[in-house]
N, C-alpha and C. Protein backbone atom coordinates (compact mmCIF):
# COMPACT_ATOMS: atom_id res chain seq x y z
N UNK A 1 12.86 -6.24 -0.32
CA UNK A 1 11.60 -5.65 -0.70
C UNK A 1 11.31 -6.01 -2.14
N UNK A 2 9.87 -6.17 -2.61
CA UNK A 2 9.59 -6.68 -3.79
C UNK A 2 9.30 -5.96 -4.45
N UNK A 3 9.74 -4.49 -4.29
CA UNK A 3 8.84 -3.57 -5.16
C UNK A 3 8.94 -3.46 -6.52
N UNK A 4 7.37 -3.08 -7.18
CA UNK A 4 7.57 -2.34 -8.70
C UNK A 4 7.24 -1.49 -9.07
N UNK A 5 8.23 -0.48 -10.21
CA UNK A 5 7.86 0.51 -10.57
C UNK A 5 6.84 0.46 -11.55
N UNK A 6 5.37 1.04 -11.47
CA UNK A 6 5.11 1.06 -13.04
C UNK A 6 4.43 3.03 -12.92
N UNK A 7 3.88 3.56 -14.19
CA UNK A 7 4.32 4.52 -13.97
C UNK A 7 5.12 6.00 -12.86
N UNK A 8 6.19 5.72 -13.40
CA UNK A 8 6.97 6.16 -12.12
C UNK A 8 6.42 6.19 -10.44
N UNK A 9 5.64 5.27 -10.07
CA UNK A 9 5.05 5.21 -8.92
C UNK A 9 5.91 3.49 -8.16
N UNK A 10 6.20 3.45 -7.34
CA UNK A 10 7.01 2.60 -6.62
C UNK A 10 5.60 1.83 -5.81
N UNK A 11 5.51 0.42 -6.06
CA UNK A 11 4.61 -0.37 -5.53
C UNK A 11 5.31 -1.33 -4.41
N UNK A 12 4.65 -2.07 -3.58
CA UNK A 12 5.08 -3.09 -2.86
C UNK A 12 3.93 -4.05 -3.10
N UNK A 13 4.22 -5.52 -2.57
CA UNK A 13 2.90 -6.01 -2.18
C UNK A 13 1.91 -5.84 -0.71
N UNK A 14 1.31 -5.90 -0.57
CA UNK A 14 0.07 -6.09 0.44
C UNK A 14 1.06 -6.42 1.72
N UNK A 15 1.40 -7.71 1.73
CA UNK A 15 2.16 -8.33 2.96
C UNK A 15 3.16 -7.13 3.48
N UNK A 16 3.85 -6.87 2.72
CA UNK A 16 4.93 -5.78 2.68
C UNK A 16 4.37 -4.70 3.15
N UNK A 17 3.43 -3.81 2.81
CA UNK A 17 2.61 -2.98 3.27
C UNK A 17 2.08 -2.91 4.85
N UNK A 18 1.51 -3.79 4.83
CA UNK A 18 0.87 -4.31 5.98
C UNK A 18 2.17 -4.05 7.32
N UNK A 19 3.31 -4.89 6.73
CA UNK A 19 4.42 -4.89 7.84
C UNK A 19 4.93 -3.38 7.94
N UNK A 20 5.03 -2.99 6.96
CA UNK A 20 5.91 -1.36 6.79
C UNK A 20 5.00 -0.09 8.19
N UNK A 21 3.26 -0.26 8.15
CA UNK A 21 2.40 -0.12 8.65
C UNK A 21 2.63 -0.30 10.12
N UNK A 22 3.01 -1.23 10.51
CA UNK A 22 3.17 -1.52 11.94
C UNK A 22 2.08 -2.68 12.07
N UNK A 23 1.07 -3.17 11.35
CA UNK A 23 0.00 -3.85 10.84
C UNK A 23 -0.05 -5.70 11.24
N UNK A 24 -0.82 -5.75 11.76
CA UNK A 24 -0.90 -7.77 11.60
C UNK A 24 -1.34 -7.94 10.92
N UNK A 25 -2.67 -7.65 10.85
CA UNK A 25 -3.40 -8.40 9.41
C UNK A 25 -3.73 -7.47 8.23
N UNK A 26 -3.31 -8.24 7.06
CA UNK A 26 -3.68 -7.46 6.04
C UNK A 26 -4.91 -7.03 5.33
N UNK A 27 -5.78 -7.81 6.37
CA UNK A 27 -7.44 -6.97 5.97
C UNK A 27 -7.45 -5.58 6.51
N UNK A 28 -6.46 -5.49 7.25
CA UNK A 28 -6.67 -4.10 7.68
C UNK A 28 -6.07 -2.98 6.68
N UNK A 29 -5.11 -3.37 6.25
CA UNK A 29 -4.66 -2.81 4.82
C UNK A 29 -5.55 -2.44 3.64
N UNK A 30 -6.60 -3.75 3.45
CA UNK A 30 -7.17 -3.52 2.82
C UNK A 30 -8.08 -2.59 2.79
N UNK A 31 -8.58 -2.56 4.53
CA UNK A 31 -9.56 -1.78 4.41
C UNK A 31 -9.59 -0.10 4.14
N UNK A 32 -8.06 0.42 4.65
CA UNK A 32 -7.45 1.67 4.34
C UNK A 32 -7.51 1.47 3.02
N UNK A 33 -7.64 0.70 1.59
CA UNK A 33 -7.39 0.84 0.71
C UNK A 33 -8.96 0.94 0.43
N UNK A 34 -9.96 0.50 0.78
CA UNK A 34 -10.97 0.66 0.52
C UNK A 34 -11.66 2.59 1.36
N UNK A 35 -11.14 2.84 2.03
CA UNK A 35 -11.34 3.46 2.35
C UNK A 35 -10.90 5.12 1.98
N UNK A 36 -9.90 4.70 0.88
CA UNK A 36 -9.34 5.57 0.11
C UNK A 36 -8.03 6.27 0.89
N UNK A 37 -7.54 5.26 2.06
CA UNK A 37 -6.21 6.39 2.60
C UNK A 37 -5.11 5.60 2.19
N UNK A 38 -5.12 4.57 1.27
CA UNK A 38 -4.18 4.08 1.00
C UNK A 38 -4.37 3.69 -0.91
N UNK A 39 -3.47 4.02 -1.81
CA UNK A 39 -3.70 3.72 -3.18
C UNK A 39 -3.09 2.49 -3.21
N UNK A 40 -3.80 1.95 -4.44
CA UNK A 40 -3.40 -0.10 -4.29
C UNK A 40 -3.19 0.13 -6.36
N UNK A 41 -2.96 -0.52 -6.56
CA UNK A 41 -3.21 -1.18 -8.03
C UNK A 41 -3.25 -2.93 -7.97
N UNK A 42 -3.78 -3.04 -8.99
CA UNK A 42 -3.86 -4.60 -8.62
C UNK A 42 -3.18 -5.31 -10.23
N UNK A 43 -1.99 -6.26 -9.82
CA UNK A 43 -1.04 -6.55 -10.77
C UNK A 43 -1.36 -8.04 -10.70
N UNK A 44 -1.91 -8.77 -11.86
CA UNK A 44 -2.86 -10.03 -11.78
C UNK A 44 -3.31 -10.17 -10.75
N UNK A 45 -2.74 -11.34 -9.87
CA UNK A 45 -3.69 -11.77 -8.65
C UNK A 45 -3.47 -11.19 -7.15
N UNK A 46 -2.30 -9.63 -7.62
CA UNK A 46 -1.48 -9.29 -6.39
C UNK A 46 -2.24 -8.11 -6.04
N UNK A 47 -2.46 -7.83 -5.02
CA UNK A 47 -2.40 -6.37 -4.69
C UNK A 47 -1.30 -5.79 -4.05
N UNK A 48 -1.13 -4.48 -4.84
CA UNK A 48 -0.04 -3.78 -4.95
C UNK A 48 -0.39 -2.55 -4.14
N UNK A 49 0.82 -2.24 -3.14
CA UNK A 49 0.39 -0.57 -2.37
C UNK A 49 1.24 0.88 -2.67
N UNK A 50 1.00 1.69 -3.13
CA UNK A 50 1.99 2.45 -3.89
C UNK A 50 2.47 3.22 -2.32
N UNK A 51 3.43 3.32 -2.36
CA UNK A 51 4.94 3.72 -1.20
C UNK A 51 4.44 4.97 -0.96
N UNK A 52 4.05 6.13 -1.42
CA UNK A 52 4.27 7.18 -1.62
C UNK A 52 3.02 7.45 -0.51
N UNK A 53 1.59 6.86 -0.68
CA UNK A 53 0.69 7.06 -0.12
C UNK A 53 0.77 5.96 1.32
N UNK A 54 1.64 4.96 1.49
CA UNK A 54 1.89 4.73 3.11
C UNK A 54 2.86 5.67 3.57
N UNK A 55 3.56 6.90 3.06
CA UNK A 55 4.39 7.43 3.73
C UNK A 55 3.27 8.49 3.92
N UNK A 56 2.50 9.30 2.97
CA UNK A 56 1.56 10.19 3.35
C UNK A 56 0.25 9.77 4.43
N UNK A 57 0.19 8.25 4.56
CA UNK A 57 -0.77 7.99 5.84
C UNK A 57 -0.11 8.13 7.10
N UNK A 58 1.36 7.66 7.00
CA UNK A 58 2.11 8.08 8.34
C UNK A 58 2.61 9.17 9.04
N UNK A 59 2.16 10.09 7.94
CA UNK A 59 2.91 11.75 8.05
C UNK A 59 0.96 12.44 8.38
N UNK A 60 -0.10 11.59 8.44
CA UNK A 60 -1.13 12.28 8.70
C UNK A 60 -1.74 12.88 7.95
N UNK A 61 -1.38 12.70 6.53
CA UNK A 61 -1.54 13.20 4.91
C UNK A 61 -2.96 12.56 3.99
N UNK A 62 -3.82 12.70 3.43
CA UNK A 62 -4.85 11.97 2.70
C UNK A 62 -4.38 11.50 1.85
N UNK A 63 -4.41 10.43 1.34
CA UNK A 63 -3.87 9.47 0.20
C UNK A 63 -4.19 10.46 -0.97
C-alpha cells in the first residue's frame, strides 16, 4: 500500500481506493468524491483518498 500520512489523516492513491472499494473503474471513485461520500486531497498530480472516510462509506456512514 502507498499510503501517506499528512495531517494525521492516512491517504492512499485513487487506484488503491478504487480496489479497497470493490470498484473497476476509478471514475467511479471519483465520482463519490465529487459527491462528497468520499474525502480526496490532491498531492501534485495524484489524487489522494483519506482511509478513514472509505471505511465510513462501507460502514454506511457520511464522509
Amino acid at each position: 500500500m502507498n499510503a501517506v500520512h499528512t495531517d494525521n489523516r492516512k491517504l492512499i492513491p485513487l487506484r488503491e481506493a478504487t480496489h479497497m472499494l470493490g470498484l473497476k473503474d476509478p471514475r467511479t471513485t471519483k465520482k463519490l468524491v465529487r459527491e462528497g461520500r468520499l474525502v480526496a486531497r490532491r498531492l501534485g498530480d495524484r489524487i489522494m483518498i483519506e482511509v478513514k472516510s472509505i471505511q465510513r462509506l462501507c460502514d454506511g456512514e457520511e464522509a
